[in-house]
C-alpha atoms as a PDB file:
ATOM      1  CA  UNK A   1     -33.446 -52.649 -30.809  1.00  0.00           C
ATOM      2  CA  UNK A   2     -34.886 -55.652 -28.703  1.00  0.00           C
ATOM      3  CA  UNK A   3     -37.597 -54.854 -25.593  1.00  0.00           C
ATOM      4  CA  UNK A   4     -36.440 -54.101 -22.416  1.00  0.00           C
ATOM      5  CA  UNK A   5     -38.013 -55.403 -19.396  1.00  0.00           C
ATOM      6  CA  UNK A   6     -38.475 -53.235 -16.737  1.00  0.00           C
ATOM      7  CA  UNK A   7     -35.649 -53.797 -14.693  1.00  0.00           C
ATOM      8  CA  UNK A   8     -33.111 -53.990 -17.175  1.00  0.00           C
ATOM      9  CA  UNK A   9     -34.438 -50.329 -18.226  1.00  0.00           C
ATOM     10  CA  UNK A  10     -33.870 -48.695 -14.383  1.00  0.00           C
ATOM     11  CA  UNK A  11     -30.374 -50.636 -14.674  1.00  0.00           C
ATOM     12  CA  UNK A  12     -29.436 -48.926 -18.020  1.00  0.00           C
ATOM     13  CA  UNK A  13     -30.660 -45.931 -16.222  1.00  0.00           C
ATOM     14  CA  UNK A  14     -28.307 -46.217 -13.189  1.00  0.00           C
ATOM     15  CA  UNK A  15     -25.360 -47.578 -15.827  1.00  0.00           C
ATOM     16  CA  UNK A  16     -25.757 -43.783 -17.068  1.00  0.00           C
ATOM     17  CA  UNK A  17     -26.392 -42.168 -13.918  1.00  0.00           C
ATOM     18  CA  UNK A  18     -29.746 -41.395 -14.087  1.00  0.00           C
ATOM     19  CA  UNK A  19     -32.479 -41.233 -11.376  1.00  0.00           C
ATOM     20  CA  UNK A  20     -35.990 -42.205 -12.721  1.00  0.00           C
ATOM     21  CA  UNK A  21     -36.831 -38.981 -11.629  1.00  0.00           C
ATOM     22  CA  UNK A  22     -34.386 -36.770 -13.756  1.00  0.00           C
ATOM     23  CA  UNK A  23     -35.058 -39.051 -17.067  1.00  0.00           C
ATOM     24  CA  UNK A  24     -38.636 -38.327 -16.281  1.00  0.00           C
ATOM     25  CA  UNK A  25     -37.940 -34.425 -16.593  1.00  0.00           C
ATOM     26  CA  UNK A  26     -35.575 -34.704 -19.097  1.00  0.00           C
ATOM     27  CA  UNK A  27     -38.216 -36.110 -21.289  1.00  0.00           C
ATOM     28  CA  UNK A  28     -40.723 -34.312 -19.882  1.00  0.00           C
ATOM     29  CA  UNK A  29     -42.817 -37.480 -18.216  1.00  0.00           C
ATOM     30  CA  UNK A  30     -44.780 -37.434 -14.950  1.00  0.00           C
ATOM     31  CA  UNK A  31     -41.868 -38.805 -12.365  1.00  0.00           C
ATOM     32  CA  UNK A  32     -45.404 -40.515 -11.116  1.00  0.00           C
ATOM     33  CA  UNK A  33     -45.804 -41.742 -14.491  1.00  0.00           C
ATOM     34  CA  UNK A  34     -42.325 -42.811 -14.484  1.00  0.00           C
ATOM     35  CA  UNK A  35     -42.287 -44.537 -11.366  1.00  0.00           C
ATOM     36  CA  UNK A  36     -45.656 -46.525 -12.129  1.00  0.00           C
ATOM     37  CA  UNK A  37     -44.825 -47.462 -15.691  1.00  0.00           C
ATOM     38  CA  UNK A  38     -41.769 -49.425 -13.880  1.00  0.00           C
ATOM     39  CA  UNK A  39     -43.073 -50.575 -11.347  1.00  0.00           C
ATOM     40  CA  UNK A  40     -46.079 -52.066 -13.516  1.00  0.00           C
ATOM     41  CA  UNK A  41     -48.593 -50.286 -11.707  1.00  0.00           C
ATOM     42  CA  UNK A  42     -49.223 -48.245 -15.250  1.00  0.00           C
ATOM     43  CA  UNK A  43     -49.107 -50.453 -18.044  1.00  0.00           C
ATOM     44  CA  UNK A  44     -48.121 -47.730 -20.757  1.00  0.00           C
ATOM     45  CA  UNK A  45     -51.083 -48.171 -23.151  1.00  0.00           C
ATOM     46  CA  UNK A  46     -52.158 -44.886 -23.058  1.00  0.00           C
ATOM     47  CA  UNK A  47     -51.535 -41.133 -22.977  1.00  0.00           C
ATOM     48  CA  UNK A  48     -48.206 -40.610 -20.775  1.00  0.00           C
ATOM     49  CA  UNK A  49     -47.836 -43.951 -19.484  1.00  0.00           C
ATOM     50  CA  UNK A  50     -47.019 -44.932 -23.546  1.00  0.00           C
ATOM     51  CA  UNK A  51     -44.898 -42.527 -23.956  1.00  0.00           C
ATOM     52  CA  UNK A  52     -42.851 -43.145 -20.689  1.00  0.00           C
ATOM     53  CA  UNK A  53     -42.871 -46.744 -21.770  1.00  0.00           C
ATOM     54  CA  UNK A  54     -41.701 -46.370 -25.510  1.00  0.00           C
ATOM     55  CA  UNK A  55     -38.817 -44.049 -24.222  1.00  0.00           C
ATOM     56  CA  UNK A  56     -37.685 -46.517 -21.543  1.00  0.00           C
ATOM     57  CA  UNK A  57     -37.586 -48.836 -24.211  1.00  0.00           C
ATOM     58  CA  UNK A  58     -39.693 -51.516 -22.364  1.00  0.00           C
ATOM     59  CA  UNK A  59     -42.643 -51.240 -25.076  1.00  0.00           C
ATOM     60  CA  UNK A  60     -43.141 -50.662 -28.974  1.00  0.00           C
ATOM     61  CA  UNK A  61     -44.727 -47.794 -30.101  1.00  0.00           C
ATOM     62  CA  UNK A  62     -45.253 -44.367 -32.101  1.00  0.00           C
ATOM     63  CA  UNK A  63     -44.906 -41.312 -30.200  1.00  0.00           C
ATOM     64  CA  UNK A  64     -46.978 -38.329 -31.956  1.00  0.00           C
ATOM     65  CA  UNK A  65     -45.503 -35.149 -30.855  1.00  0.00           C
ATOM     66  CA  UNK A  66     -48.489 -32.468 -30.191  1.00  0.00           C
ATOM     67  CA  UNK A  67     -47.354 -28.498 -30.300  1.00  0.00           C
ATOM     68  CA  UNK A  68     -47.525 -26.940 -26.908  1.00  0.00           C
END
């Protein structure tokens, strides 16, 4: 699946109704995070920011899920 850039990732997000804010909490991701990753404040190398960015599809990468 090809990289998104940012905006085209907050436009698939509005195509399916989605506020950055309830994708954030539906994959359990900062809205802060979120928000910054997009907005290329945060750019996603680390921690949550990669994981935000690998789910919004706007970055390549290997999430490792930890137990909670």
């Amino acid at each position: 699946m090809p990289l998104k850039t940012p905006a085209e990732a907050v436009a698939d997000l509005r195509k399916r109704g989605l506020s950055i804010a309830l994708w954030a909490s539906r994959n359990r991701v900062s809205k802060l995070v979120a928000y910054s990753v997009l907005n290329g404040r945060n750019r996603g190398t680390l921690g949550e920011g990669h994981r935000a960015a690998v789910l919004l599809g706007i970055k390549e990468g290997i999430i490792e899920e930890t137990p909670e």
